[in-house]
PDB file of N, CA and C in Angstrom:
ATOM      1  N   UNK A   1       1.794 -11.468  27.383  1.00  0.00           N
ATOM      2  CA  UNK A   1       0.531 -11.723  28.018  1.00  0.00           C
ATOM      3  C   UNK A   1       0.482 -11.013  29.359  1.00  0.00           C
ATOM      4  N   UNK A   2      -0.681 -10.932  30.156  1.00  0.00           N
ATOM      5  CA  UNK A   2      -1.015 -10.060  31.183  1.00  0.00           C
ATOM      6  C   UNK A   2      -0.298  -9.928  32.687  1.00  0.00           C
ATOM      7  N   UNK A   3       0.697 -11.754  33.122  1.00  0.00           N
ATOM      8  CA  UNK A   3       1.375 -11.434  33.638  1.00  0.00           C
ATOM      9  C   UNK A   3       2.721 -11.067  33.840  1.00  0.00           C
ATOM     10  N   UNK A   4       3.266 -10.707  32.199  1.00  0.00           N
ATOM     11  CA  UNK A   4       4.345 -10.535  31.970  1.00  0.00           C
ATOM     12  C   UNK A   4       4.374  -9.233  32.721  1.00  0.00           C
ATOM     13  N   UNK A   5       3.164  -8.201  32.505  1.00  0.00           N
ATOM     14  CA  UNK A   5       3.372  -7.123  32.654  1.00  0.00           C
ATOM     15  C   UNK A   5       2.962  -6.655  33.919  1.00  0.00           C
ATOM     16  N   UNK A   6       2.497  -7.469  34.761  1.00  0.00           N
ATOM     17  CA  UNK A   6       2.232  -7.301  36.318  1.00  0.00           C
ATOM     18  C   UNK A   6       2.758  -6.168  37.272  1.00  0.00           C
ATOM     19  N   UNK A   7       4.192  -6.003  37.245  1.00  0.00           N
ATOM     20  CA  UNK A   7       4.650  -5.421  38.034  1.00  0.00           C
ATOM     21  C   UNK A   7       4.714  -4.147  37.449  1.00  0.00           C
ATOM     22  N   UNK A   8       4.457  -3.483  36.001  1.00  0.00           N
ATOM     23  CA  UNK A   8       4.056  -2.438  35.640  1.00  0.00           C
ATOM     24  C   UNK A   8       2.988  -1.702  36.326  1.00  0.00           C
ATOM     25  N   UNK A   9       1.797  -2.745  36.416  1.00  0.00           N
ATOM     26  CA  UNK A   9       0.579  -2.382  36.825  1.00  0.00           C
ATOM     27  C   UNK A   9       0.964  -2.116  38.199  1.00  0.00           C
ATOM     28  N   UNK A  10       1.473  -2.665  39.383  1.00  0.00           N
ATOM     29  CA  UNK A  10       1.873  -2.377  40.916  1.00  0.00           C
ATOM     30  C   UNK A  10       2.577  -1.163  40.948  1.00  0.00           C
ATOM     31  N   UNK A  11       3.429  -0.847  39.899  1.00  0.00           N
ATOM     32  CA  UNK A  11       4.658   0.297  39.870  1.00  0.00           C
ATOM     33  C   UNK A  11       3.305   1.815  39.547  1.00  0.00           C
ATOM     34  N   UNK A  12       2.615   1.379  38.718  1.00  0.00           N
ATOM     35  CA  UNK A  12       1.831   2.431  38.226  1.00  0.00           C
ATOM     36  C   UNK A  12       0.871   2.838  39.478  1.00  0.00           C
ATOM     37  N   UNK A  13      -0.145   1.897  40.195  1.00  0.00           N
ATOM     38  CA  UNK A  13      -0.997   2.749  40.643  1.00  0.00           C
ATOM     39  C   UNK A  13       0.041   3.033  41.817  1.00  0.00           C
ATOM     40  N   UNK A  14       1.144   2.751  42.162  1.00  0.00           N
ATOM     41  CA  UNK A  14       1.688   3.339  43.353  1.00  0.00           C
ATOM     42  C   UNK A  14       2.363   4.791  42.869  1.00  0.00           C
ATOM     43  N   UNK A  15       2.421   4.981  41.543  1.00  0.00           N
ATOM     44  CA  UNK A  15       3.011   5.958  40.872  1.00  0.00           C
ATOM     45  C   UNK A  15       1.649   7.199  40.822  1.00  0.00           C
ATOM     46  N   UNK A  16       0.497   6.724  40.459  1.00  0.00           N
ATOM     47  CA  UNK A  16      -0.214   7.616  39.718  1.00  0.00           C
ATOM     48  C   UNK A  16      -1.799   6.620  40.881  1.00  0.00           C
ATOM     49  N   UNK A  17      -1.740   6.929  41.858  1.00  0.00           N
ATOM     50  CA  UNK A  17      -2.683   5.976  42.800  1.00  0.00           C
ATOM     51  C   UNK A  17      -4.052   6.878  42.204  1.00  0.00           C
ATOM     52  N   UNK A  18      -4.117   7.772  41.784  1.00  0.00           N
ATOM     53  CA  UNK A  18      -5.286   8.358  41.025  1.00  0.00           C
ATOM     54  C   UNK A  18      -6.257   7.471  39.934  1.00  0.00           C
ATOM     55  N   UNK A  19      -5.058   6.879  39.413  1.00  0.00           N
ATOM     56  CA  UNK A  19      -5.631   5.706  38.142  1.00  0.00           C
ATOM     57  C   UNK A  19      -5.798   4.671  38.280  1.00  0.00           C
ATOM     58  N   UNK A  20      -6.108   4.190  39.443  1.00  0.00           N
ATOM     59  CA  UNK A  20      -6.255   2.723  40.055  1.00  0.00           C
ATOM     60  C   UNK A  20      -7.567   2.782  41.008  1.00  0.00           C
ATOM     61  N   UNK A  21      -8.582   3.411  40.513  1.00  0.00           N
ATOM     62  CA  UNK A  21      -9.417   3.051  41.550  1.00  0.00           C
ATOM     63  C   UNK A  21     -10.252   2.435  41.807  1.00  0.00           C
ATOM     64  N   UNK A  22     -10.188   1.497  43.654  1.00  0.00           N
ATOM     65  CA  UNK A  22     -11.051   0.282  43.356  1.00  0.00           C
ATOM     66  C   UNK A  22     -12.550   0.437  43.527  1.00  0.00           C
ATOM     67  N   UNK A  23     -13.063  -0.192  44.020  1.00  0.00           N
ATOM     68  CA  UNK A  23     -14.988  -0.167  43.650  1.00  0.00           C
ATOM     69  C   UNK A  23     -15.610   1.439  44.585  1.00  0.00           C
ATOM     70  N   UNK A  24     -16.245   1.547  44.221  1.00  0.00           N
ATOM     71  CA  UNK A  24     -16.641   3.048  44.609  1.00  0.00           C
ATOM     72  C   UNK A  24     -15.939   3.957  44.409  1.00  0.00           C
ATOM     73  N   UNK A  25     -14.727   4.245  43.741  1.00  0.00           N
ATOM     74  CA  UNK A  25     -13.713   5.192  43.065  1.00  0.00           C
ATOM     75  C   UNK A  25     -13.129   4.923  44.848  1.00  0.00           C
ATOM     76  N   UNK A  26     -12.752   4.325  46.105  1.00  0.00           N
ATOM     77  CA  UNK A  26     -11.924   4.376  46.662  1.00  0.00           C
ATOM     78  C   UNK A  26     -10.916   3.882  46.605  1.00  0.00           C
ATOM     79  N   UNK A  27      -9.373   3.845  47.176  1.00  0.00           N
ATOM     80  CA  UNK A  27      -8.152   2.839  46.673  1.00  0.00           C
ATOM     81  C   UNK A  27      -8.447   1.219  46.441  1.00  0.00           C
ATOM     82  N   UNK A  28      -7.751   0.646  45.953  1.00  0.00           N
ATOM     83  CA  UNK A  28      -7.776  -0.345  45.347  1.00  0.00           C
ATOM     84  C   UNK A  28      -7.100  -1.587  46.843  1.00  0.00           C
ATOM     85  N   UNK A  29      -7.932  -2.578  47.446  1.00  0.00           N
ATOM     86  CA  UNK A  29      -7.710  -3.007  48.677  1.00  0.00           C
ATOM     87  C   UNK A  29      -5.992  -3.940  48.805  1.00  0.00           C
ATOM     88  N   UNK A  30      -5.443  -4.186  47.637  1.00  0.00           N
ATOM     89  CA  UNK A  30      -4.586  -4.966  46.762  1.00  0.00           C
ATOM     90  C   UNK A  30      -3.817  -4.525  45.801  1.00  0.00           C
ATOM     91  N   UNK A  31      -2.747  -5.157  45.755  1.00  0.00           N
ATOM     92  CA  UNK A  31      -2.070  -4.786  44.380  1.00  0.00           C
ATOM     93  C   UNK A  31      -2.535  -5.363  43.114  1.00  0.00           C
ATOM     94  N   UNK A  32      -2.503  -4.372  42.052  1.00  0.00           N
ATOM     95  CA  UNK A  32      -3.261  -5.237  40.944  1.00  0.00           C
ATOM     96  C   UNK A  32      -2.383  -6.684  40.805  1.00  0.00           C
ATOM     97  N   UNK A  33      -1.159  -7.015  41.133  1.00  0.00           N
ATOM     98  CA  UNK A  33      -0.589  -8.679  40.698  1.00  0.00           C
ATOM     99  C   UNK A  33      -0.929  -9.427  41.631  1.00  0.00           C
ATOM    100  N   UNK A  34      -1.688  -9.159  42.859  1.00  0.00           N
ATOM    101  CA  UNK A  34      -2.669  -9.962  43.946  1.00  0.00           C
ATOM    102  C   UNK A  34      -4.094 -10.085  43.062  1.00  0.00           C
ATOM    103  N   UNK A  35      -4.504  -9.653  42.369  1.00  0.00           N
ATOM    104  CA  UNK A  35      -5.811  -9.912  41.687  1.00  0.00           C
ATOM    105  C   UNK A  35      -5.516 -10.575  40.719  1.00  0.00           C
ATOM    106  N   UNK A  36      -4.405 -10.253  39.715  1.00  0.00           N
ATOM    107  CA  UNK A  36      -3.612 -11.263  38.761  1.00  0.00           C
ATOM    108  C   UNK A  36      -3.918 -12.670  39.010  1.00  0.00           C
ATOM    109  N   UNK A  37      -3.810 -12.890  40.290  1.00  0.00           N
ATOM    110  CA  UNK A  37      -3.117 -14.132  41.175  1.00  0.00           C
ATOM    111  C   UNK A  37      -4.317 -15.450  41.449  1.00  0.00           C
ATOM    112  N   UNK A  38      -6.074 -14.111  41.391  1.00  0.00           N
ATOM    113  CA  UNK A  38      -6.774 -14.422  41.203  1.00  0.00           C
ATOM    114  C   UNK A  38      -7.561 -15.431  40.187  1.00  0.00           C
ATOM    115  N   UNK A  39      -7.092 -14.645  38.957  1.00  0.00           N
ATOM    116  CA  UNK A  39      -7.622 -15.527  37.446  1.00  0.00           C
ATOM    117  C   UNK A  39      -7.027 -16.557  37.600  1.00  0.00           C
ATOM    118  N   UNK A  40      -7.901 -17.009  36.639  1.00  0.00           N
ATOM    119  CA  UNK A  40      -7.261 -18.532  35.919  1.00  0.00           C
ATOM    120  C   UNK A  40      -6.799 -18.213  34.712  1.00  0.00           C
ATOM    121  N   UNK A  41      -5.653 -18.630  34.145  1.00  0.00           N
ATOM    122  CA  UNK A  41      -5.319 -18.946  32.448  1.00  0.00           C
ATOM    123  C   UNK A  41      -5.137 -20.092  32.104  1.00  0.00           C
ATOM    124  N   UNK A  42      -5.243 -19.610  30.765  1.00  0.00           N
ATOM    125  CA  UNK A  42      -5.256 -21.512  30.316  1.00  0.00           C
ATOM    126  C   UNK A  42      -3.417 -21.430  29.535  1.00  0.00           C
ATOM    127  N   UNK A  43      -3.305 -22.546  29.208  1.00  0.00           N
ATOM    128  CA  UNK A  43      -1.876 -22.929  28.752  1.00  0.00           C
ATOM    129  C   UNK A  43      -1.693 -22.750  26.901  1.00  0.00           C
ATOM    130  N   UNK A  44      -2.050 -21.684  26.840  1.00  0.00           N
ATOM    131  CA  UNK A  44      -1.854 -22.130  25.231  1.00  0.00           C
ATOM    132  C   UNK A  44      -0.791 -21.075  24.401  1.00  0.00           C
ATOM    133  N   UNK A  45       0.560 -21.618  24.874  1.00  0.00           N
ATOM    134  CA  UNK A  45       1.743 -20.918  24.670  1.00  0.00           C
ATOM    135  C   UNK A  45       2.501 -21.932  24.378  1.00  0.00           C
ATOM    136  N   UNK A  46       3.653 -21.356  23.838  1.00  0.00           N
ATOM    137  CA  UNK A  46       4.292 -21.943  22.653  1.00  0.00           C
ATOM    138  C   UNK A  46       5.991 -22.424  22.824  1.00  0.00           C
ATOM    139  N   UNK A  47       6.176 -22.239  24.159  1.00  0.00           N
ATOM    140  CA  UNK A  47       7.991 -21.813  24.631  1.00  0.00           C
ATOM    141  C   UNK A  47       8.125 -23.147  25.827  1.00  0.00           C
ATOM    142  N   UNK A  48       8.811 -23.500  26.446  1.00  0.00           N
ATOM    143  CA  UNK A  48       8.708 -23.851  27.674  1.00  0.00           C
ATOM    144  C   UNK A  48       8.637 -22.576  28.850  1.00  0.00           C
ATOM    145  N   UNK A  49       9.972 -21.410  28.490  1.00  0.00           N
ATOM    146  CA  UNK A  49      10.154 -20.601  28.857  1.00  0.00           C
ATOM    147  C   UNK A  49       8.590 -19.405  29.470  1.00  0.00           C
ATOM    148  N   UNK A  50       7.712 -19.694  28.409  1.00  0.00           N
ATOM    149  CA  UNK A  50       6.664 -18.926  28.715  1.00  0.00           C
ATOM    150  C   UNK A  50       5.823 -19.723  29.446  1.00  0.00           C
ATOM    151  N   UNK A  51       5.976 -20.828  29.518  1.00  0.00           N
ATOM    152  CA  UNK A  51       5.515 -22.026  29.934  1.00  0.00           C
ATOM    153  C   UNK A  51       5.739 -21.448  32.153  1.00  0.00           C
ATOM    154  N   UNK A  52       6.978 -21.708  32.386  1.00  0.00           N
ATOM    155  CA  UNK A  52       7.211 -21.422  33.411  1.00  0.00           C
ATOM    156  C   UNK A  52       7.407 -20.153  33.752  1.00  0.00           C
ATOM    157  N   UNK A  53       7.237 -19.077  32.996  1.00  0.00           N
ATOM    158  CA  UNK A  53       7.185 -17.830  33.618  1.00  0.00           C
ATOM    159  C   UNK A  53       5.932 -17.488  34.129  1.00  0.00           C
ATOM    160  N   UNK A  54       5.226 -18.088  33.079  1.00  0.00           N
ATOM    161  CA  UNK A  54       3.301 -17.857  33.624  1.00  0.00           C
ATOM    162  C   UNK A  54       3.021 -19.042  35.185  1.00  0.00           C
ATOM    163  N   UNK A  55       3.806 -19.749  35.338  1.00  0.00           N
ATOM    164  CA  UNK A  55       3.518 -20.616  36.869  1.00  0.00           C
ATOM    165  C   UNK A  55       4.529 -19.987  37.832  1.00  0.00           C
ATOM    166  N   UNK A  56       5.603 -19.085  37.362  1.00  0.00           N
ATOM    167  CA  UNK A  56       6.500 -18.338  38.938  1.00  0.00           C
ATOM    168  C   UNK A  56       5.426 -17.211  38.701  1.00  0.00           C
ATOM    169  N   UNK A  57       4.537 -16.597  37.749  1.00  0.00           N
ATOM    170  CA  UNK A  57       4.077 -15.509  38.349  1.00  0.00           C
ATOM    171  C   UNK A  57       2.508 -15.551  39.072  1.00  0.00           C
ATOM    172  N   UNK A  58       1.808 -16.754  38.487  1.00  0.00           N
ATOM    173  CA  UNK A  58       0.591 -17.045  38.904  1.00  0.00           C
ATOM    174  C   UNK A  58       0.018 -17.748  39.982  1.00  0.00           C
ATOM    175  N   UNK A  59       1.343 -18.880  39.508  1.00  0.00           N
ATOM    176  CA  UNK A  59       1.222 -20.774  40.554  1.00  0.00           C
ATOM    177  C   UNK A  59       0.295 -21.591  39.281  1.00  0.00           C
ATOM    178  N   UNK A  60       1.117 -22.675  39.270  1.00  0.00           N
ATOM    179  CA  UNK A  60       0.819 -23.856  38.321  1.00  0.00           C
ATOM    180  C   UNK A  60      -1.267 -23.809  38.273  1.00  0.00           C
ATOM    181  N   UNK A  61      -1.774 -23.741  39.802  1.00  0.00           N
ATOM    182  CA  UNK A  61      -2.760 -24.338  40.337  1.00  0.00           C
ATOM    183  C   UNK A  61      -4.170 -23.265  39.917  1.00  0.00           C
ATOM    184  N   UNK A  62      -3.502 -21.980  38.899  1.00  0.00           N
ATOM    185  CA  UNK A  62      -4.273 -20.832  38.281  1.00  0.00           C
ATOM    186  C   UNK A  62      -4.040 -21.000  37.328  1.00  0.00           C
ATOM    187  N   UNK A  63      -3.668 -21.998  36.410  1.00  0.00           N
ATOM    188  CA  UNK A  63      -3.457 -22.619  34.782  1.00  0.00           C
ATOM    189  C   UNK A  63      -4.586 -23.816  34.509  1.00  0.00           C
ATOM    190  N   UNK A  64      -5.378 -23.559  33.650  1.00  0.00           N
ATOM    191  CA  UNK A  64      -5.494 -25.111  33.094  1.00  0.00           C
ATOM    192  C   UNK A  64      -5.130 -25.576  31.844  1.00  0.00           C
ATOM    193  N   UNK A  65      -5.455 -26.513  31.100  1.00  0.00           N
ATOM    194  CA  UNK A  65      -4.992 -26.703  29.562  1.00  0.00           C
ATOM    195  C   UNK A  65      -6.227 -25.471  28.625  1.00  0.00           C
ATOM    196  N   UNK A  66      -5.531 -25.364  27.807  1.00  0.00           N
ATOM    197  CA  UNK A  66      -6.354 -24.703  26.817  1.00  0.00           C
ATOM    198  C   UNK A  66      -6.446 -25.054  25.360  1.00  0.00           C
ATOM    199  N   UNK A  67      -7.600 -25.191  24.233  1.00  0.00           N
ATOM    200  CA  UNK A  67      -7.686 -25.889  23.399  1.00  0.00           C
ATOM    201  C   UNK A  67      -7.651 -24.873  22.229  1.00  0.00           C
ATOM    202  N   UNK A  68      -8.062 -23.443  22.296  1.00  0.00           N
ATOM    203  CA  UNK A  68      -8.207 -22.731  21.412  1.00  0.00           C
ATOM    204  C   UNK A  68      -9.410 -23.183  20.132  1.00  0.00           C
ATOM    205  N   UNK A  69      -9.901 -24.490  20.807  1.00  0.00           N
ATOM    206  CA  UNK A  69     -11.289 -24.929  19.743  1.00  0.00           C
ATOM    207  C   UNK A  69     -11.494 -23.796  19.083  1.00  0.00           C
ATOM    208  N   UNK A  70     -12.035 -23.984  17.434  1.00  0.00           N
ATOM    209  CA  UNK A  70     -11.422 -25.131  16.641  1.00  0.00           C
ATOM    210  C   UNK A  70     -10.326 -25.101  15.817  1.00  0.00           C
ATOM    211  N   UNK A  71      -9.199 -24.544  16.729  1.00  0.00           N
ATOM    212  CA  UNK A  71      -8.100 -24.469  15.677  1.00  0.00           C
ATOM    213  C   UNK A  71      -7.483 -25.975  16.603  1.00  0.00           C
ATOM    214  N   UNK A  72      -6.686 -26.415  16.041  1.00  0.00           N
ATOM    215  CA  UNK A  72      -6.083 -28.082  16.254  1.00  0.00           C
ATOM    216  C   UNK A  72      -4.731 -28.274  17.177  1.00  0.00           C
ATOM    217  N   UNK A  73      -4.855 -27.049  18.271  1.00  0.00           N
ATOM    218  CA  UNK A  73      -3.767 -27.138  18.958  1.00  0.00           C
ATOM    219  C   UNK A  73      -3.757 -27.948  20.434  1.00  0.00           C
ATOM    220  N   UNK A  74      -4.590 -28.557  20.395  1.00  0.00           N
ATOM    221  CA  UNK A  74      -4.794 -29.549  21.454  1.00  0.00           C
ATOM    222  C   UNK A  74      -3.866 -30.237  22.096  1.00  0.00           C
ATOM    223  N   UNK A  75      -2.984 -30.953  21.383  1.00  0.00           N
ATOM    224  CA  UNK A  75      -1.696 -31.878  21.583  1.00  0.00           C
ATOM    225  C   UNK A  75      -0.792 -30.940  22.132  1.00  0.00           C
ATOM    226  N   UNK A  76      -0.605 -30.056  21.614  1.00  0.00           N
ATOM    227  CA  UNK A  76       0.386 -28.827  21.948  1.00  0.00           C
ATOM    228  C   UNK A  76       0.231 -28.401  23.593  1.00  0.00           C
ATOM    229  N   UNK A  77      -0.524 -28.284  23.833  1.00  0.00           N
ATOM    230  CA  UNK A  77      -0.713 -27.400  25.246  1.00  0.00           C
ATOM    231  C   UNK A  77      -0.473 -29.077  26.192  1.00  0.00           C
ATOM    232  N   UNK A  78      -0.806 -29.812  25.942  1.00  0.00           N
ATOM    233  CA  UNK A  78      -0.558 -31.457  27.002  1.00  0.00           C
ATOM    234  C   UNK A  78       0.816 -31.076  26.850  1.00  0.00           C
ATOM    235  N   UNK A  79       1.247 -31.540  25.659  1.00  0.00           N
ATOM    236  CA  UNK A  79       2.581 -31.970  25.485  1.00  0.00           C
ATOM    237  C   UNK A  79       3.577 -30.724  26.234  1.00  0.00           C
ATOM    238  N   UNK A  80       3.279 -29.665  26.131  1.00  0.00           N
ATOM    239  CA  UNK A  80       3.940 -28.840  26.570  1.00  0.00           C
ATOM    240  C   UNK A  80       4.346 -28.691  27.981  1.00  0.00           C
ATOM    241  N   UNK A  81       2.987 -28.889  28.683  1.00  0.00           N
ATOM    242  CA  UNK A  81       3.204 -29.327  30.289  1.00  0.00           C
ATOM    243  C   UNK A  81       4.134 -30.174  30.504  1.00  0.00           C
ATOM    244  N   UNK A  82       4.032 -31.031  29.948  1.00  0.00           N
ATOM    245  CA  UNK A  82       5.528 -32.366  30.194  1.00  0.00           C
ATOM    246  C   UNK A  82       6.491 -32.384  29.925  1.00  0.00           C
ATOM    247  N   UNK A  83       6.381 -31.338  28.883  1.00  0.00           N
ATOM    248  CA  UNK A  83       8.099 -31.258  28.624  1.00  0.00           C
ATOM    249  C   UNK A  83       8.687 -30.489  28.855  1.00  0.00           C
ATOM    250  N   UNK A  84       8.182 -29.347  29.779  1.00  0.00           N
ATOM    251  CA  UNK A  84       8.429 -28.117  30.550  1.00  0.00           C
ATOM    252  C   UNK A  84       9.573 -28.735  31.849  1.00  0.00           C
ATOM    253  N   UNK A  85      10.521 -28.532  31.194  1.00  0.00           N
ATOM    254  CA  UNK A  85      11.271 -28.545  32.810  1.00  0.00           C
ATOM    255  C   UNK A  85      11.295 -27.669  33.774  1.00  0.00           C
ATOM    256  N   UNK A  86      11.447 -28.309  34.873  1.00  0.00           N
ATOM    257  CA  UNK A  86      11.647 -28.182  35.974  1.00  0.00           C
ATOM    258  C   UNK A  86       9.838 -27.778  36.721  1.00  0.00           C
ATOM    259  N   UNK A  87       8.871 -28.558  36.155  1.00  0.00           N
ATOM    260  CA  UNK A  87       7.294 -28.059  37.052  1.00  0.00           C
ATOM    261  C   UNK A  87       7.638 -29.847  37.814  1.00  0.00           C
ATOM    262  N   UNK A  88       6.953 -29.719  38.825  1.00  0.00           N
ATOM    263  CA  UNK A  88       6.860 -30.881  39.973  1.00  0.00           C
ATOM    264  C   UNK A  88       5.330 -31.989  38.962  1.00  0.00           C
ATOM    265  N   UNK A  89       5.831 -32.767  39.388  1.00  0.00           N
ATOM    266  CA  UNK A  89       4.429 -33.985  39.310  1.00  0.00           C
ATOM    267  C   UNK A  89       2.848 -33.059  39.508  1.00  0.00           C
ATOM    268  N   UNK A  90       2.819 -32.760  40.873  1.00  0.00           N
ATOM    269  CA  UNK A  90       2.183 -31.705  41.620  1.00  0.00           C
ATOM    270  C   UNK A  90       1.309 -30.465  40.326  1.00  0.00           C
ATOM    271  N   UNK A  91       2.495 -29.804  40.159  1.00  0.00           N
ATOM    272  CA  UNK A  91       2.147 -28.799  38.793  1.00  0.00           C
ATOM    273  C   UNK A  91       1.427 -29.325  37.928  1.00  0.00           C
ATOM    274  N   UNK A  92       2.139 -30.189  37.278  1.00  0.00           N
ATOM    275  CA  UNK A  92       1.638 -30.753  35.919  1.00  0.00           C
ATOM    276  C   UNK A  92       0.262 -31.314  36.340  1.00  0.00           C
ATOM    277  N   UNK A  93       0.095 -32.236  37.188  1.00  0.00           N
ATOM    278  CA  UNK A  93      -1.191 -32.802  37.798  1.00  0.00           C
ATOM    279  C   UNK A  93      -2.561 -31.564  37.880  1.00  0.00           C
ATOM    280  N   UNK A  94      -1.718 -30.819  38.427  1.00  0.00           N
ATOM    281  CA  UNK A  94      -3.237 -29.264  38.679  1.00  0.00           C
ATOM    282  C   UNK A  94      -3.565 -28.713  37.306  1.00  0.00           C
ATOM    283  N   UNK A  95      -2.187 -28.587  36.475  1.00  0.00           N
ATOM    284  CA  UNK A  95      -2.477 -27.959  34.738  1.00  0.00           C
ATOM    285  C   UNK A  95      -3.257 -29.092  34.205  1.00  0.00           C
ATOM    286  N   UNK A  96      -2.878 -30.181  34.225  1.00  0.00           N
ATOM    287  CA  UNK A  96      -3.782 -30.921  33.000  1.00  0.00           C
ATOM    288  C   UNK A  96      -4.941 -31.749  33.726  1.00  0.00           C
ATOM    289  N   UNK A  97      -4.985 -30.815  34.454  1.00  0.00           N
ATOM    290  CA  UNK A  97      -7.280 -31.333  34.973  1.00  0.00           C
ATOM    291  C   UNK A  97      -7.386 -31.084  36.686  1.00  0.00           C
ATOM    292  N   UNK A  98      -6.300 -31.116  37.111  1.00  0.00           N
ATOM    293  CA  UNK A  98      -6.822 -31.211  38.452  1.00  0.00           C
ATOM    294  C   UNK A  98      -7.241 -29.758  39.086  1.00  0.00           C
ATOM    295  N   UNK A  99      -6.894 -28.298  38.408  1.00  0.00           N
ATOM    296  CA  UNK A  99      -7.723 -27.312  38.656  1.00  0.00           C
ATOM    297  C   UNK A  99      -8.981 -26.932  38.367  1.00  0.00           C
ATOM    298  N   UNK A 100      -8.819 -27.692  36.537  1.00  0.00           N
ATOM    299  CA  UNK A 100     -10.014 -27.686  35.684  1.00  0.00           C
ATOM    300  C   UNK A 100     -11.618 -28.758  36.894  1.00  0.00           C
ATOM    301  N   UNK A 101     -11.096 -29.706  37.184  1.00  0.00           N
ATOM    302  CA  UNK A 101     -12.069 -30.351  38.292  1.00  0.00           C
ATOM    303  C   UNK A 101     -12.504 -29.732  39.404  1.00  0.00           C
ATOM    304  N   UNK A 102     -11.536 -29.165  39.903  1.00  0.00           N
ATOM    305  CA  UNK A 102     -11.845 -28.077  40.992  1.00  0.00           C
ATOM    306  C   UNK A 102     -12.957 -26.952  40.706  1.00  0.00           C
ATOM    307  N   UNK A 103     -12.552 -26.122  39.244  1.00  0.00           N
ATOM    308  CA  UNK A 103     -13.352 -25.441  39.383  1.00  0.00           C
ATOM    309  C   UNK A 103     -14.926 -25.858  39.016  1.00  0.00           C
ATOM    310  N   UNK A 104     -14.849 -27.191  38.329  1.00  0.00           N
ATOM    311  CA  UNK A 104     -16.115 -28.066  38.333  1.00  0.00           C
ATOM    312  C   UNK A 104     -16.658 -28.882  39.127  1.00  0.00           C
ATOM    313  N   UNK A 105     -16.208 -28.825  40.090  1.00  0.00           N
ATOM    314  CA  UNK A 105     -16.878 -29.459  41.100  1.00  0.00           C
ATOM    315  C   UNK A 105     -16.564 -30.836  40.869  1.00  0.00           C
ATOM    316  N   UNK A 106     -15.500 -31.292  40.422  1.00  0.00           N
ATOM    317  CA  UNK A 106     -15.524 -32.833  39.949  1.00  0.00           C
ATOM    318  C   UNK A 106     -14.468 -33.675  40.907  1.00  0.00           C
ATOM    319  N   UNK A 107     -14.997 -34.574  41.769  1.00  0.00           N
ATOM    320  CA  UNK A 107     -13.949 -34.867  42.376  1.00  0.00           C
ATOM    321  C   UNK A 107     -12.877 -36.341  41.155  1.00  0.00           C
ATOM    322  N   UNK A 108     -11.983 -35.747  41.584  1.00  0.00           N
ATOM    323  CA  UNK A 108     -10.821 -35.963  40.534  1.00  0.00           C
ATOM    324  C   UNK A 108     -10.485 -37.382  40.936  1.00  0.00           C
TER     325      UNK A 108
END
């Protein structure tokens, strides 16, 4: 997935700064894994391992749950947050709604 490959994208436009250009064809103000850093993803992976590689490269607080409606993987993406070792109370709290509220305006 997209931030596995992050530091490709930083290595490249510093390699080839021709192919990175930001709005008006001038340089790009950021590294593309500072805009990475930007999105949100949702959680719908399958490892623990991928589990916590996507929160050291993003932060827990740019994840929410994801359902993949209507295929039936719902349980999967909760359950996964919790049984992910080593994420804080904190983490798990922002993945399973407390970003999703944020970006809805919902006080939690």
């Amino acid at each position: 997935y997209l931030p596995s490959y992050a530091g490709r994208s930083d290595q490249g436009c510093l390699t080839f700064p021709n192919r990175c250009p930001g709005p008006k064809d001038g340089p790009l103000k950021k590294k593309p894994t500072e805009y990475l850093k930007q999105l949100y993803y949702d959680n719908i992976m399958f490892t623990p391992e991928a589990m916590r590689h996507l929160v050291a490269e993003v932060g827990a607080g740019q994840i929410v749950v994801g359902t993949d409606f209507p295929y039936p993987w719902t349980k999967t993406a909760v359950d996964l947050v919790l049984a992910t070792p080593g994420l804080s109370d904190a983490e798990r709290a922002a993945m399973l709604g407390g970003t999703a509220a944020k970006l809805l305006g919902i006080n939690a």
